[in-house]
Protein backbone atom coordinates (compact mmCIF):
# COMPACT_ATOMS: atom_id res chain seq x y z
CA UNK A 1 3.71 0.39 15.42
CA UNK A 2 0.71 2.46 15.45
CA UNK A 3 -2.74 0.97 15.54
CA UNK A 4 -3.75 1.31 11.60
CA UNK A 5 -0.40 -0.90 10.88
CA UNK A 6 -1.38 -3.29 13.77
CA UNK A 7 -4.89 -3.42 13.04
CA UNK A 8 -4.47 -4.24 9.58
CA UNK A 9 -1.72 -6.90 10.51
CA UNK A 10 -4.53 -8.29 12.92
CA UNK A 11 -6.47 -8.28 9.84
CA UNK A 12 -4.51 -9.64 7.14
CA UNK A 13 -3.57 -12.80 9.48
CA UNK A 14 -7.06 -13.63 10.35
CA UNK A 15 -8.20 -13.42 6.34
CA UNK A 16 -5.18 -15.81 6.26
CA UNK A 17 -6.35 -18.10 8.39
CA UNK A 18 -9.86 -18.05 7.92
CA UNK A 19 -8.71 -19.01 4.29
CA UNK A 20 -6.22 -21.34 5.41
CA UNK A 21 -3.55 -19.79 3.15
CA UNK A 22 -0.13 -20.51 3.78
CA UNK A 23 0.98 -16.89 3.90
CA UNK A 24 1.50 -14.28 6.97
CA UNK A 25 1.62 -10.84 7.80
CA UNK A 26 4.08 -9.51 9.79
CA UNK A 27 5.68 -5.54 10.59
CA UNK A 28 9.10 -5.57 10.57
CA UNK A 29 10.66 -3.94 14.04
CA UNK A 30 11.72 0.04 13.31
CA UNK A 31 14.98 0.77 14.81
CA UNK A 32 15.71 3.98 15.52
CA UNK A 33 18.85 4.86 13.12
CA UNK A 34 17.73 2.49 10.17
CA UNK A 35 15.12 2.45 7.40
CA UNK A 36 12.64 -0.06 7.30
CA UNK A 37 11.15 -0.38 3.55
CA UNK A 38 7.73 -0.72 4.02
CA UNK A 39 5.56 -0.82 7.51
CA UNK A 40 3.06 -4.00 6.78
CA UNK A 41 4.82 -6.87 4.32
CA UNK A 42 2.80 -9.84 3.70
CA UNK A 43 4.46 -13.52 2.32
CA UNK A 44 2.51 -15.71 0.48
CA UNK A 45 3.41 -17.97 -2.74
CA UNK A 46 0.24 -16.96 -4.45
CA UNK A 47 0.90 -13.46 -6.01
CA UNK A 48 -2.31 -11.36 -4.88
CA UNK A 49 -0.77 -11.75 -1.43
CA UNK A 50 2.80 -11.12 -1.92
CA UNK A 51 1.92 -7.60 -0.50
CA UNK A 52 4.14 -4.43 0.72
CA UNK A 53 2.38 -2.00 2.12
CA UNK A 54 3.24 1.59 3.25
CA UNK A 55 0.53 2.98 5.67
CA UNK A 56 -0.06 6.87 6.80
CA UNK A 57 -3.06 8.38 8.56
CA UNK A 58 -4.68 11.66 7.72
CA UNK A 59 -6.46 13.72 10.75
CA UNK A 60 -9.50 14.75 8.53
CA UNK A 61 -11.31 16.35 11.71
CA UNK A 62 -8.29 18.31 12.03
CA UNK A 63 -8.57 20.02 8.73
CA UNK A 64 -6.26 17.91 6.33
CA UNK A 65 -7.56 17.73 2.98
CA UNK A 66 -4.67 15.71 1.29
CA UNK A 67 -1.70 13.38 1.92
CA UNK A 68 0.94 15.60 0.38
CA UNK A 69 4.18 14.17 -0.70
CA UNK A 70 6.42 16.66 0.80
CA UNK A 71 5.15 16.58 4.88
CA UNK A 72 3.94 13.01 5.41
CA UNK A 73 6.68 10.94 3.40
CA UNK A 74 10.49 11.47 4.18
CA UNK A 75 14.03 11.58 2.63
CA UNK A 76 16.44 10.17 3.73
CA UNK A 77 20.22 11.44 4.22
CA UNK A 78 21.40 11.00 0.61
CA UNK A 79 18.33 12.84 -0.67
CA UNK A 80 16.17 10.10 -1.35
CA UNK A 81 12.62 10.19 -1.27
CA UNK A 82 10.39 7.43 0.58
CA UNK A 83 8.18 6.88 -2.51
CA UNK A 84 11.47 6.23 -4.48
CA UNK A 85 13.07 3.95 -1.92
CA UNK A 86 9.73 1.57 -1.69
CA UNK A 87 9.76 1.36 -5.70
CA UNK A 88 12.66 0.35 -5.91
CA UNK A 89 12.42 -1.98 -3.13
CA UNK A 90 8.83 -3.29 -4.68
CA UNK A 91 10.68 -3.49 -7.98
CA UNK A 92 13.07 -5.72 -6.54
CA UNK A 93 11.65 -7.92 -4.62
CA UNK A 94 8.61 -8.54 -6.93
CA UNK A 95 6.06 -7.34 -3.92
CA UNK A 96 2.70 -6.02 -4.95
CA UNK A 97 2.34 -2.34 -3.30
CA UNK A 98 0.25 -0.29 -1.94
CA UNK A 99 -0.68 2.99 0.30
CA UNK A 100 -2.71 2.24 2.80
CA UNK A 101 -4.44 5.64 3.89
CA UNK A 102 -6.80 5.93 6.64
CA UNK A 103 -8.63 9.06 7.16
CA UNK A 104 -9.53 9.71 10.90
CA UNK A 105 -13.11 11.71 11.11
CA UNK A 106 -13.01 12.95 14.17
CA UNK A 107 -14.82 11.41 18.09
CA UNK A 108 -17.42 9.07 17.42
CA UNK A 109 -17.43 9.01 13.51
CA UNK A 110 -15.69 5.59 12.24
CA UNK A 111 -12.42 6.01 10.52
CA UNK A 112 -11.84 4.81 6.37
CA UNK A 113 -9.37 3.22 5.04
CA UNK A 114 -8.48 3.30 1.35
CA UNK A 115 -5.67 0.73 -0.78
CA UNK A 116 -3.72 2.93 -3.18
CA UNK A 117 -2.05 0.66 -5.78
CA UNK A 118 1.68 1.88 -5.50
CA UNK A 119 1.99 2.21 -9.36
CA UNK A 120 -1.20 4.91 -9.21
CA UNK A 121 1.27 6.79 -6.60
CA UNK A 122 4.82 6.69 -8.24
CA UNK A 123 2.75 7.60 -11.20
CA UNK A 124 1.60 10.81 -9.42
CA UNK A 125 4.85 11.61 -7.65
CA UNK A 126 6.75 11.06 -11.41
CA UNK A 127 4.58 13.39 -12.64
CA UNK A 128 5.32 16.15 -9.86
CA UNK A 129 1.38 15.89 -8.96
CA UNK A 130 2.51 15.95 -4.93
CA UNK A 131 -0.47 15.26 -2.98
CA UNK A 132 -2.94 13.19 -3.17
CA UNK A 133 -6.44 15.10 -2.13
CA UNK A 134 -9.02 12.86 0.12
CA UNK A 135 -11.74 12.88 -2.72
CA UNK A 136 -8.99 11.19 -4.65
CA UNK A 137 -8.23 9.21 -2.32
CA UNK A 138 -11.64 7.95 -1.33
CA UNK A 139 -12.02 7.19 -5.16
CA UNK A 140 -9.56 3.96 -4.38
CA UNK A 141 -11.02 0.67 -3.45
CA UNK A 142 -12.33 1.33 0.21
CA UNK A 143 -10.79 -1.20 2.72
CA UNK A 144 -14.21 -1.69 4.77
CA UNK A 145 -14.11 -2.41 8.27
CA UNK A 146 -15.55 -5.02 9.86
CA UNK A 147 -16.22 -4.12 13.80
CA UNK A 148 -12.26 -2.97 14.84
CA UNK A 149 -11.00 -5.23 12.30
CA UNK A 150 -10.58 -4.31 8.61
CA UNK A 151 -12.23 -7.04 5.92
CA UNK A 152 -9.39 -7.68 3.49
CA UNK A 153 -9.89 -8.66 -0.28
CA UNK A 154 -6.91 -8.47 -2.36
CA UNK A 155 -8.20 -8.86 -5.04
CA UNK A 156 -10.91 -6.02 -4.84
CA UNK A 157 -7.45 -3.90 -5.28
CA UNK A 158 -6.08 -4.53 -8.55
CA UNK A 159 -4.54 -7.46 -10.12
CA UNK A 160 -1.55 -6.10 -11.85
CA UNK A 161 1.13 -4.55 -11.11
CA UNK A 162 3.97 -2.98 -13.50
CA UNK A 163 6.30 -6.25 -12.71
CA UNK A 164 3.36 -8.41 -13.76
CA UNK A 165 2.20 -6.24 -16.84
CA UNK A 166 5.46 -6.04 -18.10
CA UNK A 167 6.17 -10.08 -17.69
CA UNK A 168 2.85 -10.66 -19.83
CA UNK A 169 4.33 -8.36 -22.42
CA UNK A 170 7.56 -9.49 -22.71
CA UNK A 171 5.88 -13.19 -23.28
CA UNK A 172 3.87 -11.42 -25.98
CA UNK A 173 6.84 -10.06 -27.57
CA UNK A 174 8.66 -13.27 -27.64
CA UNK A 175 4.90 -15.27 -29.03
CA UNK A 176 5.28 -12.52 -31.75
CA UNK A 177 2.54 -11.09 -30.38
CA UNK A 178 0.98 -8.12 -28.53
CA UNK A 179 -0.53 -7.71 -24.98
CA UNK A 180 -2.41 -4.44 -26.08
């Protein structure tokens, strides 16, 4: 586990419990010859915190200007890509997602952290747009830090996702109506 996905575990579990939701955050173990879906999963009954979240760090001292799809996500041995494996596993299990990207700045300079909504990056990898620049990615809602600890606000990062937007159409449809 590195320390962004056990940081914002930390994190995620203290919001929890500060809140006194009954929800937790957990990382699932990574064995070495299997695939886990996503590193940081969070259970909850309310839907803002039934959360899967994928998390990479950028080196920004070290010159990276963008997360690109080809070097920091994988594929697996039947040729499939990680951003299509964690849709379809988001997809299925009715999990909110997101990319959780923290850019490291280099000794003494605090690290950011930014919440992608997964929809905004299939969208971009569907569209063969593969990278996603650090302007771009400081555009998304900032996950602000708090000391070590990351301050975490779910709903500061979108309310719907495609499983939800869909669902309020489909109940439109059926009202005779339309969700537009």
């Amino acid at each position: 586990m590195t320390e962004f996905e056990r940081v914002l575990v930390n994190s995620f579990n203290a919001y929890i419990e500060e809140k006194g939701i009954r929800a937790i955050s957990y990382r699932l173990k990574q064995h070495r010859f299997t695939s886990q879906f996503l590193d940081v999963l969070v259970d909850s009954l309310d839907p803002d915190l039934y959360l899967g979240i994928e998390c990479k760090s950028i080196s920004v001292d070290k010159g990276a200007n963008a997360l690109y799809f080809s070097q920091h996500f994988t594929v697996d041995k039947k040729g499939i890509h990680q951003i299509e494996r964690i849709s379809d596993y988001l997809n299925r299990s009715g999990r909110r997602g997101f990319l959780a990207v923290e850019l490291r700045l280099g000794t003494g300079r605090e690290r950011e952290a930014y919440m992608v909504p997964w929809e905004d990056l299939e969208k971009l990898y569907r569209t063969k747009n593969l990278k996603l620049t650090v302007e771009e990615i400081r555009s998304f809602p900032e996950i602000k830090r708090d000391g070590k600890d990351y301050m975490i606000n779910p709903r500061e990062w979108g309310r719907k996702n495609r499983w939800e937007k869909d669902s309020l159409n489909e109940a439109a449809e059926n009202l005779g109506e339309s969700n537009d």
